[in-house]
PDB file of N, CA and C in Angstrom:
ATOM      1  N   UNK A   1      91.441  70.291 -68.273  1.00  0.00           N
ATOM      2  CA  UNK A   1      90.606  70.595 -69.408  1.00  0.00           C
ATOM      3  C   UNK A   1      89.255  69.906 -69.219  1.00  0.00           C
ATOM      4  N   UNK A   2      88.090  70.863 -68.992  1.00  0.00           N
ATOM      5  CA  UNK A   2      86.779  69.653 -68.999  1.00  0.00           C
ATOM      6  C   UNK A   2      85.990  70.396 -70.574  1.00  0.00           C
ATOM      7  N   UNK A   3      86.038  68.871 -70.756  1.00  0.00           N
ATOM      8  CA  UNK A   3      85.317  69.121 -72.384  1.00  0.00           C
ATOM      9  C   UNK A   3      84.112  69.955 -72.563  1.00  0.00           C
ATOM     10  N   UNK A   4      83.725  70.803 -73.237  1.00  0.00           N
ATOM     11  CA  UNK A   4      81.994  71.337 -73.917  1.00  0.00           C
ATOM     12  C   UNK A   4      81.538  70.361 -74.268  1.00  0.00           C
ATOM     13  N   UNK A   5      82.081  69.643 -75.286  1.00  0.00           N
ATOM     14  CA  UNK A   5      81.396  68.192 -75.671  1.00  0.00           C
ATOM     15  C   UNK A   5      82.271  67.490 -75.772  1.00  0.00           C
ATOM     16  N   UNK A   6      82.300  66.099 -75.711  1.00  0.00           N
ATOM     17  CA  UNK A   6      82.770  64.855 -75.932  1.00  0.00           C
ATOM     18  C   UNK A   6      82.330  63.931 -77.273  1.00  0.00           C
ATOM     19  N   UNK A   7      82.850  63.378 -78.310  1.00  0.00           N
ATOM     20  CA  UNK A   7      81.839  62.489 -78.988  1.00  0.00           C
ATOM     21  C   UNK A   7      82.836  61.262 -78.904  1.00  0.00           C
ATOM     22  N   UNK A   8      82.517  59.553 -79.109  1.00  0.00           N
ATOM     23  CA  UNK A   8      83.404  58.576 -79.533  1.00  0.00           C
ATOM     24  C   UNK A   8      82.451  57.708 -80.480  1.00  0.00           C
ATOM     25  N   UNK A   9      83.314  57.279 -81.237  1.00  0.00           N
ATOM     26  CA  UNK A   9      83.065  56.396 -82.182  1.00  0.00           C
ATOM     27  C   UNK A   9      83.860  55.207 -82.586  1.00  0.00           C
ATOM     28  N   UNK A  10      83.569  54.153 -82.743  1.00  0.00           N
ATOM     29  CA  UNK A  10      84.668  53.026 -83.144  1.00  0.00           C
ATOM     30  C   UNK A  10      84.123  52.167 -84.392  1.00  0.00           C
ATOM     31  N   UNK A  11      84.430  51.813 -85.408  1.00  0.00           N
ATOM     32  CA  UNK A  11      84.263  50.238 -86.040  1.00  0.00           C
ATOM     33  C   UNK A  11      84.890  49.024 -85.380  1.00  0.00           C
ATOM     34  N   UNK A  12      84.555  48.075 -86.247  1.00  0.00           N
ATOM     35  CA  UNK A  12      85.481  46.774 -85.898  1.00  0.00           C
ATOM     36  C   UNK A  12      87.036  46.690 -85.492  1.00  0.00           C
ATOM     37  N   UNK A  13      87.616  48.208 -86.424  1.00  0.00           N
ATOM     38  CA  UNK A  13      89.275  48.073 -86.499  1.00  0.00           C
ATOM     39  C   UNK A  13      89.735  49.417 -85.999  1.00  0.00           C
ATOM     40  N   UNK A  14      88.515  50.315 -85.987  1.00  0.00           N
ATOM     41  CA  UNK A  14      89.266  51.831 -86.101  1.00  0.00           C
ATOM     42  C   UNK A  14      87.965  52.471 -84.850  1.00  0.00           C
ATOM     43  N   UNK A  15      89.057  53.484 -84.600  1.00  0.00           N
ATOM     44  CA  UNK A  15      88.118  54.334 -83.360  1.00  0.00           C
ATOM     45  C   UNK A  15      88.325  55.805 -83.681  1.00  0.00           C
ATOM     46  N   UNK A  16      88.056  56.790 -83.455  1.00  0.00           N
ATOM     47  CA  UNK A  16      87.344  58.260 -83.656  1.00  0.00           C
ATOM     48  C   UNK A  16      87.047  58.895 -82.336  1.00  0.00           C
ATOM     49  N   UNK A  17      88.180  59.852 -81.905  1.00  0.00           N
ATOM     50  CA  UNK A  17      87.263  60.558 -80.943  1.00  0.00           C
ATOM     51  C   UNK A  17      87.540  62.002 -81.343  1.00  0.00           C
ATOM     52  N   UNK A  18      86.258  63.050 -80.377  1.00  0.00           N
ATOM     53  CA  UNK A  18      86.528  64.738 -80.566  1.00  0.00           C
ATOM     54  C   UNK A  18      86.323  65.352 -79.773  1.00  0.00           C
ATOM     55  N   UNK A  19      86.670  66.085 -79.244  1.00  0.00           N
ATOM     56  CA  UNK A  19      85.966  66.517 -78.157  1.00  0.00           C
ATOM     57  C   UNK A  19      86.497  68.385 -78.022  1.00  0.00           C
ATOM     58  N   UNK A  20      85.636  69.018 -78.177  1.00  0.00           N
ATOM     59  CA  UNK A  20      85.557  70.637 -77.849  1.00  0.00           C
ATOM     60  C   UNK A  20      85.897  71.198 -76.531  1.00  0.00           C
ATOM     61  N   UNK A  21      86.452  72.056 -76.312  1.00  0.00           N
ATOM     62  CA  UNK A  21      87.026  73.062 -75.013  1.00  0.00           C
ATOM     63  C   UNK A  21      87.430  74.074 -75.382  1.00  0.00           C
ATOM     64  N   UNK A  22      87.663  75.006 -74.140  1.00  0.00           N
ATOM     65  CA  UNK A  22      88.242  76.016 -73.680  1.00  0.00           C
ATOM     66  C   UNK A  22      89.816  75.775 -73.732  1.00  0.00           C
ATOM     67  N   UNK A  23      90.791  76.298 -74.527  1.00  0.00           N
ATOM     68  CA  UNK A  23      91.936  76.144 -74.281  1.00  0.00           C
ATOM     69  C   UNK A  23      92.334  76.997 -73.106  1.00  0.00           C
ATOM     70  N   UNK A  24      93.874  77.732 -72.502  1.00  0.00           N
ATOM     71  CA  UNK A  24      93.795  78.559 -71.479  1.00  0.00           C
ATOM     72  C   UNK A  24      93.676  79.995 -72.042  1.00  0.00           C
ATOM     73  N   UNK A  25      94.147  79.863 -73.055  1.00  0.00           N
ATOM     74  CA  UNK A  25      93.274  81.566 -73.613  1.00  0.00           C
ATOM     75  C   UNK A  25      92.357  81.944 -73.731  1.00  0.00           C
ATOM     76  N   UNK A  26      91.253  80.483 -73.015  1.00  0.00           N
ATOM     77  CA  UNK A  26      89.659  80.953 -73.290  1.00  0.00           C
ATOM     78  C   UNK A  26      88.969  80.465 -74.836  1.00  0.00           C
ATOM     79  N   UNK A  27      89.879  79.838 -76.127  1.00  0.00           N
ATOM     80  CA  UNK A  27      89.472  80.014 -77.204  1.00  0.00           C
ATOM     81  C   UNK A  27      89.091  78.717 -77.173  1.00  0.00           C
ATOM     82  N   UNK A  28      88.030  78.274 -78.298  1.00  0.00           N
ATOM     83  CA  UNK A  28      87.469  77.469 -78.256  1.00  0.00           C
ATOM     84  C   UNK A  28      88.289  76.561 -79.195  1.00  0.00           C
ATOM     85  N   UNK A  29      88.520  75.078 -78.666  1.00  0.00           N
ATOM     86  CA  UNK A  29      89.110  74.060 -79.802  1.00  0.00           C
ATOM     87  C   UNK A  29      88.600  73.038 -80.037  1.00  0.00           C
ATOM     88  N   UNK A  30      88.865  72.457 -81.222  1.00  0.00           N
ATOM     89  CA  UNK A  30      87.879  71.234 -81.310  1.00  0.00           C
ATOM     90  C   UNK A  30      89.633  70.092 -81.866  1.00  0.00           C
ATOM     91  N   UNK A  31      89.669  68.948 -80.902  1.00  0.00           N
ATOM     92  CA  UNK A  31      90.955  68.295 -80.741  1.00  0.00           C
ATOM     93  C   UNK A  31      90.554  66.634 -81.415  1.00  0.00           C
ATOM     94  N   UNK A  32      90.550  66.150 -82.206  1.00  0.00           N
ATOM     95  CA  UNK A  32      90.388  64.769 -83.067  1.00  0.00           C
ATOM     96  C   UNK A  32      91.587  64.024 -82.995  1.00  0.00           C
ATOM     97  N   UNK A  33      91.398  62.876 -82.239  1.00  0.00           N
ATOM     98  CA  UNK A  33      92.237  61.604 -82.012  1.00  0.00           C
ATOM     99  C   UNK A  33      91.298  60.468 -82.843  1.00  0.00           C
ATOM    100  N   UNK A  34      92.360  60.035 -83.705  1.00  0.00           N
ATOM    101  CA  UNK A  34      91.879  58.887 -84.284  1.00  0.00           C
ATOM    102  C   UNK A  34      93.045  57.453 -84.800  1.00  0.00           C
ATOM    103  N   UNK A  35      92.195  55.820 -84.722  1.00  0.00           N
ATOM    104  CA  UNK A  35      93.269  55.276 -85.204  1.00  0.00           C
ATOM    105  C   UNK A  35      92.655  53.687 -84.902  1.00  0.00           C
ATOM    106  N   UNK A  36      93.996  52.841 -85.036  1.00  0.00           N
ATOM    107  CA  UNK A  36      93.707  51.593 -85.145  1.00  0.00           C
ATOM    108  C   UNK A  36      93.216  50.896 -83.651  1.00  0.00           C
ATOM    109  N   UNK A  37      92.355  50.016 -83.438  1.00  0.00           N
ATOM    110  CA  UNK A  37      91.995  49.472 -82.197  1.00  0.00           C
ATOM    111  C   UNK A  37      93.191  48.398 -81.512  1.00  0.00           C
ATOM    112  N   UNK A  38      93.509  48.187 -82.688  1.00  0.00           N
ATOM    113  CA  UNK A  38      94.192  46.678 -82.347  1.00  0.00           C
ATOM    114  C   UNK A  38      95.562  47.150 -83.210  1.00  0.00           C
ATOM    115  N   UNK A  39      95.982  48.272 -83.031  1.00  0.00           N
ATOM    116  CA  UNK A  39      97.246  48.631 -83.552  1.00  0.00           C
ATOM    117  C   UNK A  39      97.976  49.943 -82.993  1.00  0.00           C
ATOM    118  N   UNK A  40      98.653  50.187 -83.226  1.00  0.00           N
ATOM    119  CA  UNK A  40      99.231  52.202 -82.765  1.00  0.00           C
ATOM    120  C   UNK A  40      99.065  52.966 -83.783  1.00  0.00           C
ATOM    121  N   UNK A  41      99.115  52.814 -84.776  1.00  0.00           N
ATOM    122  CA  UNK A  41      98.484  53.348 -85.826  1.00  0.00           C
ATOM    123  C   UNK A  41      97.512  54.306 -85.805  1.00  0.00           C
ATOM    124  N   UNK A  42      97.890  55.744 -85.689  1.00  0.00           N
ATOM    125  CA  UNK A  42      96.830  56.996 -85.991  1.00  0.00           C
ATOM    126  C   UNK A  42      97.164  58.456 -85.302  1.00  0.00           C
ATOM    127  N   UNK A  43      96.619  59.031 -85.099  1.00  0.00           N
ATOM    128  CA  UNK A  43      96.862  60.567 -85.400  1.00  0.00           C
ATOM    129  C   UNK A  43      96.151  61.766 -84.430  1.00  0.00           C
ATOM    130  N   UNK A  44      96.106  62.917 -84.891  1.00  0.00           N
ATOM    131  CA  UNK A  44      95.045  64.008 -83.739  1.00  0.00           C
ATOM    132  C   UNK A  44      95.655  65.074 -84.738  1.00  0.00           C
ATOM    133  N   UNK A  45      94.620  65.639 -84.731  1.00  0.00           N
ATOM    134  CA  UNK A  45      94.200  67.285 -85.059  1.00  0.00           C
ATOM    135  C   UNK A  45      93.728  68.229 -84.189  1.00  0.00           C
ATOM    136  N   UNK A  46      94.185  69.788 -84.281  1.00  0.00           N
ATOM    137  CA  UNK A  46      93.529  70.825 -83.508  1.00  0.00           C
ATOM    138  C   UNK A  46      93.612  71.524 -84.318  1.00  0.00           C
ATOM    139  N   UNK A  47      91.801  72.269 -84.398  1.00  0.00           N
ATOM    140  CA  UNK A  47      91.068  72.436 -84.760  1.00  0.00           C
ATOM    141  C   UNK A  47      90.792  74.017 -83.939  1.00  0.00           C
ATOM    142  N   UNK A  48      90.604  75.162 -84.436  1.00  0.00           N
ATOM    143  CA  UNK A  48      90.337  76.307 -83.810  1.00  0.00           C
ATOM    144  C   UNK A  48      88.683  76.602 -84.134  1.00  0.00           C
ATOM    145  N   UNK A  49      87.954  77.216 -83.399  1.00  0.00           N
ATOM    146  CA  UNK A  49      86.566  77.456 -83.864  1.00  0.00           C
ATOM    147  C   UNK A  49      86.445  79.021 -83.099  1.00  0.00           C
ATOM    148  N   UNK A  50      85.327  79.389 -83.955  1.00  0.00           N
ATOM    149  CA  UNK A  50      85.405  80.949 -83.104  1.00  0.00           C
ATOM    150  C   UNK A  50      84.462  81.312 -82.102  1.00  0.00           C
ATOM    151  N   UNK A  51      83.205  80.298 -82.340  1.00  0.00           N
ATOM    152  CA  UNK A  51      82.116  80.359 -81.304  1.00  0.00           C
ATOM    153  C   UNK A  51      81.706  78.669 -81.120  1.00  0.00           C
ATOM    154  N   UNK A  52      81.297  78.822 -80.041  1.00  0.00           N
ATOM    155  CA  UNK A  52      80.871  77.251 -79.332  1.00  0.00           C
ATOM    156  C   UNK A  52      80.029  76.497 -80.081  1.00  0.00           C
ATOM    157  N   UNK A  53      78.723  77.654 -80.950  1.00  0.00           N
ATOM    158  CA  UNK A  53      77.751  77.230 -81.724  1.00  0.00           C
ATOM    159  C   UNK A  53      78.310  76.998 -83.001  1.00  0.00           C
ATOM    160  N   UNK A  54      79.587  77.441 -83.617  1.00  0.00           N
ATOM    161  CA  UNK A  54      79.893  76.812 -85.026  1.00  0.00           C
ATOM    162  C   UNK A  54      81.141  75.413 -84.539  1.00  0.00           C
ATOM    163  N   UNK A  55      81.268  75.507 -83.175  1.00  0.00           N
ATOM    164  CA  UNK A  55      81.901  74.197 -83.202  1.00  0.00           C
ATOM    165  C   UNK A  55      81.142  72.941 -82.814  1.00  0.00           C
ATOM    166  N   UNK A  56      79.760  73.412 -82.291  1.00  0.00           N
ATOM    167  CA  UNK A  56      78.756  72.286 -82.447  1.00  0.00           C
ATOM    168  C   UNK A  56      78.297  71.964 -83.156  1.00  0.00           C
ATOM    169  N   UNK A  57      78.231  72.818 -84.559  1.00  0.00           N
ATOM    170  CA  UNK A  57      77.833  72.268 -86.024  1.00  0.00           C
ATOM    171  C   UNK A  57      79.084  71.619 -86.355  1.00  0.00           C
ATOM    172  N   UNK A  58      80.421  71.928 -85.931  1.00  0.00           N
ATOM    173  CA  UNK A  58      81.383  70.962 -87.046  1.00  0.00           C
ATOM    174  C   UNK A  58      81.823  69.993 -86.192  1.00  0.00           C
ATOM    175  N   UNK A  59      81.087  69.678 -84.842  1.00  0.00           N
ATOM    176  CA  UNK A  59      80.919  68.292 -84.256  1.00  0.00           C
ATOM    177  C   UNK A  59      79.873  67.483 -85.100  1.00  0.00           C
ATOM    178  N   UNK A  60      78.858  68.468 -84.875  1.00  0.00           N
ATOM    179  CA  UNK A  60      77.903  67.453 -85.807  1.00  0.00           C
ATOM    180  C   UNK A  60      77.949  67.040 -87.308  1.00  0.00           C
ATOM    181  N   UNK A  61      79.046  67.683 -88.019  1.00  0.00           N
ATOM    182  CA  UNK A  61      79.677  67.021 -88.984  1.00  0.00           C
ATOM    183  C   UNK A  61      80.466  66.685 -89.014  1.00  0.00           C
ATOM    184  N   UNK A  62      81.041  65.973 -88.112  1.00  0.00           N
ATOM    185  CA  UNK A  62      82.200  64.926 -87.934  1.00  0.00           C
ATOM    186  C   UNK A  62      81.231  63.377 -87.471  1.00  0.00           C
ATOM    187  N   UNK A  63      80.297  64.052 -87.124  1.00  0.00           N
ATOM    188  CA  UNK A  63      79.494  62.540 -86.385  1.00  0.00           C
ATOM    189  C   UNK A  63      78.818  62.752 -87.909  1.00  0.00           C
ATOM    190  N   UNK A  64      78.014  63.109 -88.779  1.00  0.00           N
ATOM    191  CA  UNK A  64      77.365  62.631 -89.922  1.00  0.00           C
ATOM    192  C   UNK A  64      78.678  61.927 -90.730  1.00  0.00           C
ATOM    193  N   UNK A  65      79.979  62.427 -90.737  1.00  0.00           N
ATOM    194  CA  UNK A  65      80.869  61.717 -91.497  1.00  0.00           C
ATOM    195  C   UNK A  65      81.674  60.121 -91.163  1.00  0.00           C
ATOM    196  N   UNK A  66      81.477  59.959 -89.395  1.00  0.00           N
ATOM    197  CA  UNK A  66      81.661  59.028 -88.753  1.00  0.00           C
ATOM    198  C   UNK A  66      80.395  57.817 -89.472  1.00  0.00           C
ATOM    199  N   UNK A  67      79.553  58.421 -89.156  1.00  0.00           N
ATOM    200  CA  UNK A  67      78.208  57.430 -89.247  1.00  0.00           C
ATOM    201  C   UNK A  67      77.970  57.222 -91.140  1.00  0.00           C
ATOM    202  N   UNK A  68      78.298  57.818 -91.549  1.00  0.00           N
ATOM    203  CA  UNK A  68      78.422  57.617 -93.069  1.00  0.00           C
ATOM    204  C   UNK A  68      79.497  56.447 -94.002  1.00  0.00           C
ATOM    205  N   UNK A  69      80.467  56.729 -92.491  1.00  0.00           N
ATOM    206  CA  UNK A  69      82.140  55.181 -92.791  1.00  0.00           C
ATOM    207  C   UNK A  69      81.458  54.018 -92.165  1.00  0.00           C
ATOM    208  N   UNK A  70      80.494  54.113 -91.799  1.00  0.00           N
ATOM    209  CA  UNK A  70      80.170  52.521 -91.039  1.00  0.00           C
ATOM    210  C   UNK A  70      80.507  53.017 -89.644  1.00  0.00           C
ATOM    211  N   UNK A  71      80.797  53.919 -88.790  1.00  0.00           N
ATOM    212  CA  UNK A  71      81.239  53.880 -87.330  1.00  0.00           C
ATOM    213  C   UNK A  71      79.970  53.720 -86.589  1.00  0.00           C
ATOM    214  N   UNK A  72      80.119  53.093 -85.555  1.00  0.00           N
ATOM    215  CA  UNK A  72      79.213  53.087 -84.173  1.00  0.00           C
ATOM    216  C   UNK A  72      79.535  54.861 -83.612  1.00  0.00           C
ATOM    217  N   UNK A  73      78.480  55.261 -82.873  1.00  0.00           N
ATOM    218  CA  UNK A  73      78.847  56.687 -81.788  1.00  0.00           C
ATOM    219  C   UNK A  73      78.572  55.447 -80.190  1.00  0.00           C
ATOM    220  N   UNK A  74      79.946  55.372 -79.181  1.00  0.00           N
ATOM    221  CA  UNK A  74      79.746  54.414 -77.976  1.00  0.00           C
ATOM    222  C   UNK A  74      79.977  55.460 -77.632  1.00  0.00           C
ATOM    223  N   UNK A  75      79.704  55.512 -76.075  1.00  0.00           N
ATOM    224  CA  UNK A  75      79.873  55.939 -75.090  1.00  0.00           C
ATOM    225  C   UNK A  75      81.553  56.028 -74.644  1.00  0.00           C
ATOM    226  N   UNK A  76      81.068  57.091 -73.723  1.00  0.00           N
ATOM    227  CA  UNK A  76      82.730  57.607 -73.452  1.00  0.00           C
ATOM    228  C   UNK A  76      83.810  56.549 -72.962  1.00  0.00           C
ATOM    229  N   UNK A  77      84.573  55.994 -73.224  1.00  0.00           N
ATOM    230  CA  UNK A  77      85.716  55.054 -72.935  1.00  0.00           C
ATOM    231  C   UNK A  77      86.785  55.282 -72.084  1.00  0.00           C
ATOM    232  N   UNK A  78      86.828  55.061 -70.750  1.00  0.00           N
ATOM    233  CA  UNK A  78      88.295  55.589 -69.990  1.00  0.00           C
ATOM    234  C   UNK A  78      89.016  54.236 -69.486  1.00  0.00           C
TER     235      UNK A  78
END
């Protein structure tokens, strides 16, 4: 799977990631892992979108809602 986009985000306790692709049917998904830093604690969603351009707007409202909780946007983490 290589991502369309990537985003990450963390606070002090909690981290946020999303990242958009091509599933193998070609359809576009938008996949949300989120949870505790310093715990196991948290979750993931998939997310269907119908074009690349309305899943780059509901990236970019996941990052206005990140940045609205207090989150940092860091760089990609492996």
């Amino acid at each position: 799977m290589n991502p369309i986009l990537e985003r990450h985000w963390q606070s002090s306790t909690r981290y946020y990631c999303a990242r958009m692709y091509r599933d193998m049917l070609g359809d576009v998904v938008i996949e949300s892992v989120w949870g505790g830093r310093f715990n196991r604690l948290g979750g993931s969603a998939t997310l269907p979108v119908d074009t690349e351009e309305e899943g780059r707007a509901i990236m970019d409202q996941l990052s206005k809602e990140r940045l609205h909780r207090r989150y940092d946007e860091v760089a990609q983490v492996r």
